[in-house]
PDB file of N, CA and C in Angstrom:
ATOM      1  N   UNK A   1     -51.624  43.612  28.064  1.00  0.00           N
ATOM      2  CA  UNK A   1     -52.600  44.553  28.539  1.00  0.00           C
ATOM      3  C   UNK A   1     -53.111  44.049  29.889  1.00  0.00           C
ATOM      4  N   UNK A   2     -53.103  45.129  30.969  1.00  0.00           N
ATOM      5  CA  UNK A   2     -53.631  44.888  32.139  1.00  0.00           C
ATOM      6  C   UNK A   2     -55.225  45.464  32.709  1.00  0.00           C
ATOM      7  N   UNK A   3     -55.925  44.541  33.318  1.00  0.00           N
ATOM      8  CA  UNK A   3     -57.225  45.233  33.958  1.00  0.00           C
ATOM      9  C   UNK A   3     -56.295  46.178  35.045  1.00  0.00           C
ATOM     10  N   UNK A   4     -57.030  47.223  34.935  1.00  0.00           N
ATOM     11  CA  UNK A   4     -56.937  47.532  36.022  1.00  0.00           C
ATOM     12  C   UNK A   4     -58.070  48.212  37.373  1.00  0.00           C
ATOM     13  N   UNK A   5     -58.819  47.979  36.494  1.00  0.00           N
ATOM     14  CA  UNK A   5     -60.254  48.238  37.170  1.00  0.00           C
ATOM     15  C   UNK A   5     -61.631  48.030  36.549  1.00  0.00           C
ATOM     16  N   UNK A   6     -62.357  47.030  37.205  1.00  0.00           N
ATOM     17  CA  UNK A   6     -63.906  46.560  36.251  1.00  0.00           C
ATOM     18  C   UNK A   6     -65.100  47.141  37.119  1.00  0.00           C
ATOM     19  N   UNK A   7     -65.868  47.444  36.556  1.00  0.00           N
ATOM     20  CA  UNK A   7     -67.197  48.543  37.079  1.00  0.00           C
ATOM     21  C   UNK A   7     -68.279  47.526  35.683  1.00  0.00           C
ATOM     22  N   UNK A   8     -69.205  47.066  36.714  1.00  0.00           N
ATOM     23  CA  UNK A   8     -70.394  46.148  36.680  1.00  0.00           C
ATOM     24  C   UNK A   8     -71.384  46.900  36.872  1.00  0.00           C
ATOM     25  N   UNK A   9     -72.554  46.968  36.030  1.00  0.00           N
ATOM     26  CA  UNK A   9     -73.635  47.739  36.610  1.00  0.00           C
ATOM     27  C   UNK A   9     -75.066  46.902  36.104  1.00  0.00           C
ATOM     28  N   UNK A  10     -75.816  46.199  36.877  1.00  0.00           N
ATOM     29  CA  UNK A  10     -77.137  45.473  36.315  1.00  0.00           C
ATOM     30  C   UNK A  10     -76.846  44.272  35.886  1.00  0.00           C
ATOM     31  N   UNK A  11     -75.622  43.628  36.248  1.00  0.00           N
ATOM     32  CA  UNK A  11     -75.557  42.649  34.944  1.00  0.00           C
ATOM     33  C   UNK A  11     -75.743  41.435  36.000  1.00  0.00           C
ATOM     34  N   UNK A  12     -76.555  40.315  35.741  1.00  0.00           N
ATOM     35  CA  UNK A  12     -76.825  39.436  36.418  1.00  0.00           C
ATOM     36  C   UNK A  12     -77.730  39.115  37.810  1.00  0.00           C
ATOM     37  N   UNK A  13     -76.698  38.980  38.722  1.00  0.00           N
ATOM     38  CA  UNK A  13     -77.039  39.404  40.174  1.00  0.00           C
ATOM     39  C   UNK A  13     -76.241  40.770  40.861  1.00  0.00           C
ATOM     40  N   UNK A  14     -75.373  41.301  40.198  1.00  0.00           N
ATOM     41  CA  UNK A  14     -74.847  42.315  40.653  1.00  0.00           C
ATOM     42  C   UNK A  14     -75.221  43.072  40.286  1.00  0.00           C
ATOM     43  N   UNK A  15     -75.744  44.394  41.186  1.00  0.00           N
ATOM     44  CA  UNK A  15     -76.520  46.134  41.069  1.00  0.00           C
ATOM     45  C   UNK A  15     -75.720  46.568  40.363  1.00  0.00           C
ATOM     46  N   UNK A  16     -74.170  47.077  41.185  1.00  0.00           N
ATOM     47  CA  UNK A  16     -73.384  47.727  41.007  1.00  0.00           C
ATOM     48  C   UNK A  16     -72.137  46.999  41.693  1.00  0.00           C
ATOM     49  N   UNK A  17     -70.825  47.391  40.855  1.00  0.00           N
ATOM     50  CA  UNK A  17     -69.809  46.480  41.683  1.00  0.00           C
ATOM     51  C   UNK A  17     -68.800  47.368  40.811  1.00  0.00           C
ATOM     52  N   UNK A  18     -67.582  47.519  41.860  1.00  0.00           N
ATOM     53  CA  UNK A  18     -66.306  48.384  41.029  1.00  0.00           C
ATOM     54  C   UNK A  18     -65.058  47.645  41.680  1.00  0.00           C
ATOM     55  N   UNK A  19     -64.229  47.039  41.392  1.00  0.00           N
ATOM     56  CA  UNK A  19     -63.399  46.128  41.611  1.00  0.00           C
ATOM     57  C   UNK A  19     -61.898  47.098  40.891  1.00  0.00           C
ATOM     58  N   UNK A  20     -61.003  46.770  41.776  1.00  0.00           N
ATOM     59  CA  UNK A  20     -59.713  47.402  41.668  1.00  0.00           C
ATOM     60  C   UNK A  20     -58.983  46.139  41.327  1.00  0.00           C
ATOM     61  N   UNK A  21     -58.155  46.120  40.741  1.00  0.00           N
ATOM     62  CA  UNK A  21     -57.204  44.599  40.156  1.00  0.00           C
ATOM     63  C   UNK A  21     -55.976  45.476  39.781  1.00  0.00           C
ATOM     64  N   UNK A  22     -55.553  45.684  40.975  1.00  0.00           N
ATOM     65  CA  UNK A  22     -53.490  45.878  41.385  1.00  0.00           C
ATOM     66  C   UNK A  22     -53.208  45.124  41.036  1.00  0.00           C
ATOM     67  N   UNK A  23     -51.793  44.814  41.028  1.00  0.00           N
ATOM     68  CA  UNK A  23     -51.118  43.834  40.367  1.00  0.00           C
ATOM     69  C   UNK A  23     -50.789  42.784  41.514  1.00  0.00           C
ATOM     70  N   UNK A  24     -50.764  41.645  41.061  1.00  0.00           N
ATOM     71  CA  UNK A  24     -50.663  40.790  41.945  1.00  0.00           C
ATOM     72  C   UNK A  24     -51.675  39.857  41.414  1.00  0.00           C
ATOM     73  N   UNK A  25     -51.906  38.538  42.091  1.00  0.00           N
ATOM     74  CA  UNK A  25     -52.933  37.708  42.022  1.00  0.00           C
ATOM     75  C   UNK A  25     -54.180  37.683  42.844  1.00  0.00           C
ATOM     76  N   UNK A  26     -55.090  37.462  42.054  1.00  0.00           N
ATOM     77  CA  UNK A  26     -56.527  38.092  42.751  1.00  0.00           C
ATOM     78  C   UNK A  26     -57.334  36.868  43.270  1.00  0.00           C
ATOM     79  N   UNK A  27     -58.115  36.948  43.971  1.00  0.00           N
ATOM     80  CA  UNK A  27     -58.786  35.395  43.960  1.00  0.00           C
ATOM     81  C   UNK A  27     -60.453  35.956  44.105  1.00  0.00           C
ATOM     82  N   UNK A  28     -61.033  35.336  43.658  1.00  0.00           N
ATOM     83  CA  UNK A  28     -63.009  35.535  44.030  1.00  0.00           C
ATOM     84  C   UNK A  28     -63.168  34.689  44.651  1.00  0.00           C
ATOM     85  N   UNK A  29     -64.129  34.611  45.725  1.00  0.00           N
ATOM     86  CA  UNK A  29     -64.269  33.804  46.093  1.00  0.00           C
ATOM     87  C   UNK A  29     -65.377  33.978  47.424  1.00  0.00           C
ATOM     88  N   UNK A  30     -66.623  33.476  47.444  1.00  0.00           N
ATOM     89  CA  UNK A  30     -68.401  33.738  48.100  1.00  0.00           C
ATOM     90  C   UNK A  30     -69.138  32.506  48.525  1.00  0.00           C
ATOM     91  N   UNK A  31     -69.895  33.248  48.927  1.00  0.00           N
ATOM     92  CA  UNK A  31     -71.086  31.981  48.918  1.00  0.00           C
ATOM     93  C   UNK A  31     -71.426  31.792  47.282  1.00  0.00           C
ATOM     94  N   UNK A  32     -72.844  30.214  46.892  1.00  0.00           N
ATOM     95  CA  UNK A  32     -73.137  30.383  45.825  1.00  0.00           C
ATOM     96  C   UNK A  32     -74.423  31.440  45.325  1.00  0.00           C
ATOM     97  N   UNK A  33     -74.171  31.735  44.227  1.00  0.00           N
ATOM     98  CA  UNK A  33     -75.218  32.624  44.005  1.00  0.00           C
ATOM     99  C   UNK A  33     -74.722  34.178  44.393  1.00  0.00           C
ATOM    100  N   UNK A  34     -73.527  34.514  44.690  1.00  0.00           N
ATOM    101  CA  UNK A  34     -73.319  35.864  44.836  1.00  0.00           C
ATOM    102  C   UNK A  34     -72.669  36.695  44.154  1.00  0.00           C
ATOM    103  N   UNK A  35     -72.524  36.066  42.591  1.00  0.00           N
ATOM    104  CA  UNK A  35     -71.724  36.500  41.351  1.00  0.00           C
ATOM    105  C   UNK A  35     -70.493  36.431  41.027  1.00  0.00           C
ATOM    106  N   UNK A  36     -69.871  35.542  41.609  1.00  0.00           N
ATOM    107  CA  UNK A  36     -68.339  34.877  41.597  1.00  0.00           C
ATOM    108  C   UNK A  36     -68.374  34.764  39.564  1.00  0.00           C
ATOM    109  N   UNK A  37     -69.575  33.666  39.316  1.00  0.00           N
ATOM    110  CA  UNK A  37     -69.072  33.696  37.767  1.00  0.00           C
ATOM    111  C   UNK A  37     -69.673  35.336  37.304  1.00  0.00           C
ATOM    112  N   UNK A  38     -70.593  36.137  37.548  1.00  0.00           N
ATOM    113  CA  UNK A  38     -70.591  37.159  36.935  1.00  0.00           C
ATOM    114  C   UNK A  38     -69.535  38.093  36.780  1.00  0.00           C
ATOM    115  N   UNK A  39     -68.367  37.948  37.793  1.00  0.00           N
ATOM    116  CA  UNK A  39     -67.801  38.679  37.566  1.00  0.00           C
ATOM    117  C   UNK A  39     -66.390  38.098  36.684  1.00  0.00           C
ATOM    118  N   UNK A  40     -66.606  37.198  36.430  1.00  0.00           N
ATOM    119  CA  UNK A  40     -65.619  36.241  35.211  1.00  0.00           C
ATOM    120  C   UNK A  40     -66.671  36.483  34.081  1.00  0.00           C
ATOM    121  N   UNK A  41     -67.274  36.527  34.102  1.00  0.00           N
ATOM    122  CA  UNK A  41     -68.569  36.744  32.603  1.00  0.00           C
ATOM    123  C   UNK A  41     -68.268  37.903  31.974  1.00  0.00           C
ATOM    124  N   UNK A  42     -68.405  38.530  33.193  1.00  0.00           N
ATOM    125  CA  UNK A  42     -67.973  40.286  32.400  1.00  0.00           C
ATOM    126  C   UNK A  42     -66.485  40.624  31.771  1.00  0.00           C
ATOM    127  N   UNK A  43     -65.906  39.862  32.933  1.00  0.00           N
ATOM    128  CA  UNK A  43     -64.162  40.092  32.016  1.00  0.00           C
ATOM    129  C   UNK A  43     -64.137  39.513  30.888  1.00  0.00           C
ATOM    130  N   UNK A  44     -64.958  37.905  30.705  1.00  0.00           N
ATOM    131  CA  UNK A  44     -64.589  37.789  29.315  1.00  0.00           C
ATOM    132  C   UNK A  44     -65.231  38.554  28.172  1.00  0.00           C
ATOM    133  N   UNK A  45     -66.767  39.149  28.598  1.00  0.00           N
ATOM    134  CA  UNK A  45     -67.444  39.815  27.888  1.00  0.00           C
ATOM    135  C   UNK A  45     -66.645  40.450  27.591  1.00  0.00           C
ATOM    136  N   UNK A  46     -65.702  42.056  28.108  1.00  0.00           N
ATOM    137  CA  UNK A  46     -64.337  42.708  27.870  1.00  0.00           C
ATOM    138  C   UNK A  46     -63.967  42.097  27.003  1.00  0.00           C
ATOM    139  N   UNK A  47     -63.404  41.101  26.998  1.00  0.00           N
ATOM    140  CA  UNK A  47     -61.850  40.406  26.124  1.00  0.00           C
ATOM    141  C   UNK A  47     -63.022  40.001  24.874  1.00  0.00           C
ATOM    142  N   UNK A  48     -63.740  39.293  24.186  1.00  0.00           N
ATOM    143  CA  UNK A  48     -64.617  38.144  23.574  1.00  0.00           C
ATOM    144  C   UNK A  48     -65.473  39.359  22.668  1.00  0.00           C
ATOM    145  N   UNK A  49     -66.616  40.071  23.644  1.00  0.00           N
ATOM    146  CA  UNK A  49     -67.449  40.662  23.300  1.00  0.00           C
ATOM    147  C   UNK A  49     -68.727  39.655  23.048  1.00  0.00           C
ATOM    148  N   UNK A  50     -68.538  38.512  23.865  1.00  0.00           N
ATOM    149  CA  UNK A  50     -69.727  38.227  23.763  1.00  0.00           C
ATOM    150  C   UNK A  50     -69.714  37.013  24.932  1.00  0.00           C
ATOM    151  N   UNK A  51     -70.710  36.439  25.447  1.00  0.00           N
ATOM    152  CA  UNK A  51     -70.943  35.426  26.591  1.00  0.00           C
ATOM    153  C   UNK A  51     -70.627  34.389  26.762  1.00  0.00           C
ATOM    154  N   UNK A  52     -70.243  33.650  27.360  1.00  0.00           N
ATOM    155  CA  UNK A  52     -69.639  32.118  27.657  1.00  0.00           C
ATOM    156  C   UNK A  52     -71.032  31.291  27.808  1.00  0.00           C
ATOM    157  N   UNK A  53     -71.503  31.926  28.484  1.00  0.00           N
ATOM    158  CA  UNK A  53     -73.256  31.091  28.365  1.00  0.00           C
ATOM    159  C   UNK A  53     -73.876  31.072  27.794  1.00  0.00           C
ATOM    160  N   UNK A  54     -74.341  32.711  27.327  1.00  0.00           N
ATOM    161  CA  UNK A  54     -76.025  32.674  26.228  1.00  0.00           C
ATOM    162  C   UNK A  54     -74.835  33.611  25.173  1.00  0.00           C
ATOM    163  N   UNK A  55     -75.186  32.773  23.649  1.00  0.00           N
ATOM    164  CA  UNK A  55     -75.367  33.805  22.645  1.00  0.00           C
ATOM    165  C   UNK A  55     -75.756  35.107  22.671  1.00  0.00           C
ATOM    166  N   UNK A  56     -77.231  35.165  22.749  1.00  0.00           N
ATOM    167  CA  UNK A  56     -78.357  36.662  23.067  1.00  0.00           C
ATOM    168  C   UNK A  56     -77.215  37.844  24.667  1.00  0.00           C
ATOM    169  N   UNK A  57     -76.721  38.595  24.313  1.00  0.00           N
ATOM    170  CA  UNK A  57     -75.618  38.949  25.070  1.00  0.00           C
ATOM    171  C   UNK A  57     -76.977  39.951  25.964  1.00  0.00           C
ATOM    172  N   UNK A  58     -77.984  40.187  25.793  1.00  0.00           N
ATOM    173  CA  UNK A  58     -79.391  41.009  26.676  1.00  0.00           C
ATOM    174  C   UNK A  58     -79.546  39.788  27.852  1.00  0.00           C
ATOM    175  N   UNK A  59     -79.061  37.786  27.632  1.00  0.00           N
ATOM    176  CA  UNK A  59     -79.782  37.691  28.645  1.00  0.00           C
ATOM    177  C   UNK A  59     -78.892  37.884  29.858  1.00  0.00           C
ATOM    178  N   UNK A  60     -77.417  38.571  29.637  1.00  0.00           N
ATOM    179  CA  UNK A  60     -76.753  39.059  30.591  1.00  0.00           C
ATOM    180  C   UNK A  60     -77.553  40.012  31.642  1.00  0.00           C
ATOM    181  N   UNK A  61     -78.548  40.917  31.407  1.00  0.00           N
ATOM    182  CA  UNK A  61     -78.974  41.786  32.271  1.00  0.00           C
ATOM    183  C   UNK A  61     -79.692  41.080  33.549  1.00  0.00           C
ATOM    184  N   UNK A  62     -79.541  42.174  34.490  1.00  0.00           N
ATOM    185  CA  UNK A  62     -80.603  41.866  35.658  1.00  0.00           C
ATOM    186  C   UNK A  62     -81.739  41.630  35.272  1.00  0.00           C
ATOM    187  N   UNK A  63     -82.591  40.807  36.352  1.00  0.00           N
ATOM    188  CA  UNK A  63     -83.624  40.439  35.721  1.00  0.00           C
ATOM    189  C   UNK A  63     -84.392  41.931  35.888  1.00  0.00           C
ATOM    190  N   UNK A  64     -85.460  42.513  35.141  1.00  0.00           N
ATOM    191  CA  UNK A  64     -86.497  43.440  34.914  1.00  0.00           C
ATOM    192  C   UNK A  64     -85.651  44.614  34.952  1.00  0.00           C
ATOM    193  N   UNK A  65     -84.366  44.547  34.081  1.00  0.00           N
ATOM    194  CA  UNK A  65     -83.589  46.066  33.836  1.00  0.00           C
ATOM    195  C   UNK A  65     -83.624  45.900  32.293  1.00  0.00           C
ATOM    196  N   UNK A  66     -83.430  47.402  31.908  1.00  0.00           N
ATOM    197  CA  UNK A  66     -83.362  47.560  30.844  1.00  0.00           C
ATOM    198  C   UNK A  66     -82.018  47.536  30.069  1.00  0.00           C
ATOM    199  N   UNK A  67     -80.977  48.239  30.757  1.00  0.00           N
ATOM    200  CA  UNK A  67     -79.732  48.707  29.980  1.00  0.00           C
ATOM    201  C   UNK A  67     -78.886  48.202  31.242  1.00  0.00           C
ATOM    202  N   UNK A  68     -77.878  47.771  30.982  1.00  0.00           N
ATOM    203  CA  UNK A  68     -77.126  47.140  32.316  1.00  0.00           C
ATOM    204  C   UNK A  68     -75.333  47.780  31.591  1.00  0.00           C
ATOM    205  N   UNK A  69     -74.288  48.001  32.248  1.00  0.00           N
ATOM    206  CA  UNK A  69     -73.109  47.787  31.316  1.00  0.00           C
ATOM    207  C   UNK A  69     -72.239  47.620  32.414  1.00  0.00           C
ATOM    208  N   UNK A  70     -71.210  46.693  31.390  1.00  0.00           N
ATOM    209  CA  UNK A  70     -69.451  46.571  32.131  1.00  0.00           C
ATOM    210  C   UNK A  70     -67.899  47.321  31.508  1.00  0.00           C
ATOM    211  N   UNK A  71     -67.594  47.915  32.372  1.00  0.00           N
ATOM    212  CA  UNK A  71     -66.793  48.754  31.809  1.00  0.00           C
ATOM    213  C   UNK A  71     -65.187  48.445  32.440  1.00  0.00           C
ATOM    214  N   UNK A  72     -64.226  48.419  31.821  1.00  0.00           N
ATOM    215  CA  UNK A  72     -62.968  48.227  32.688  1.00  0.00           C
ATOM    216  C   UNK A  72     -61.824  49.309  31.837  1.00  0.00           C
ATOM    217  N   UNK A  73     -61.086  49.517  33.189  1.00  0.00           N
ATOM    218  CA  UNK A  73     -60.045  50.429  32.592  1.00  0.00           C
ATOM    219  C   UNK A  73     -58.660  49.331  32.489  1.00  0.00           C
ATOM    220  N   UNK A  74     -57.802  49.760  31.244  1.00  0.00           N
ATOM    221  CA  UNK A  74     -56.818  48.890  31.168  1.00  0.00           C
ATOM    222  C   UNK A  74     -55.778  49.814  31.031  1.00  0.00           C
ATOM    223  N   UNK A  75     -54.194  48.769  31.150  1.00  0.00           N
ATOM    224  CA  UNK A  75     -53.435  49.071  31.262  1.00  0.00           C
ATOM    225  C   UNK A  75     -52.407  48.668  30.447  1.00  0.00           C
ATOM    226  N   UNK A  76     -51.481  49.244  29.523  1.00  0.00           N
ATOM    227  CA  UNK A  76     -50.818  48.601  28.172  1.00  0.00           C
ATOM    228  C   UNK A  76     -49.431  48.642  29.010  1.00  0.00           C
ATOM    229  N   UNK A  77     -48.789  47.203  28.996  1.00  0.00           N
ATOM    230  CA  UNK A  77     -47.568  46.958  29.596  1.00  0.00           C
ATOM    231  C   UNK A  77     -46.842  47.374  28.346  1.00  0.00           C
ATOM    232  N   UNK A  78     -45.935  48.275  28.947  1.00  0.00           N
ATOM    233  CA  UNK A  78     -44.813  48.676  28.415  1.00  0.00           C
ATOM    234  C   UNK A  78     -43.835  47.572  27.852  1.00  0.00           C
ATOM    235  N   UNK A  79     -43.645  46.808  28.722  1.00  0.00           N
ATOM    236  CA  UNK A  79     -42.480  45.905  28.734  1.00  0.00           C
ATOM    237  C   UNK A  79     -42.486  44.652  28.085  1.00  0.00           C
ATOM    238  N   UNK A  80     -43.827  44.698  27.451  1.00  0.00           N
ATOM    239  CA  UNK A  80     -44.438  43.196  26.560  1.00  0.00           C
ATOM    240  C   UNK A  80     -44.424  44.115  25.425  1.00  0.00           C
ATOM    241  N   UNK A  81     -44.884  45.489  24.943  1.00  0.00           N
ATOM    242  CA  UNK A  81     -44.868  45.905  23.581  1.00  0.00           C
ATOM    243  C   UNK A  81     -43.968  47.103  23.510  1.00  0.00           C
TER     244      UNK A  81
END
């Protein structure tokens, strides 16, 4: 199964963020503090369903938001199943 697109909304330090993941190898890569791991947090959130850091999966949100979500569209390789 392939990402093929992750859409971030509230979660961490990121407002909003929609990321395209073509095929190929991707790299992140910022200053600190500009959500490099949030946006590895959320993919595993995707895969896991739950956080690499906090248990409590709420203290994912921005700070003073209420409802935050990550959403990704995937892609089922043919050629693996």
């Amino acid at each position: 199964m392939k990402l093929k697109k992750l859409f971030i909304q509230s979660i961490r330090n990121i407002d909003y963020l929609e990321v395209d993941c073509s095929d190929g190898i991707h790299f992140i890569y910022g200053k600190n503090a500009q959500g490099k791991t949030s946006i590895l947090e959320s993919i595993y959130l995707l895969s896991n369903l739950r956080s690499f850091r906090d248990p409590d999966v709420s203290a994912l949100l921005k700070t003073n938001e209420k409802q935050g979500s990550v959403r990704g569209d995937f892609e089922i390789d043919k050629e693996v199943y």
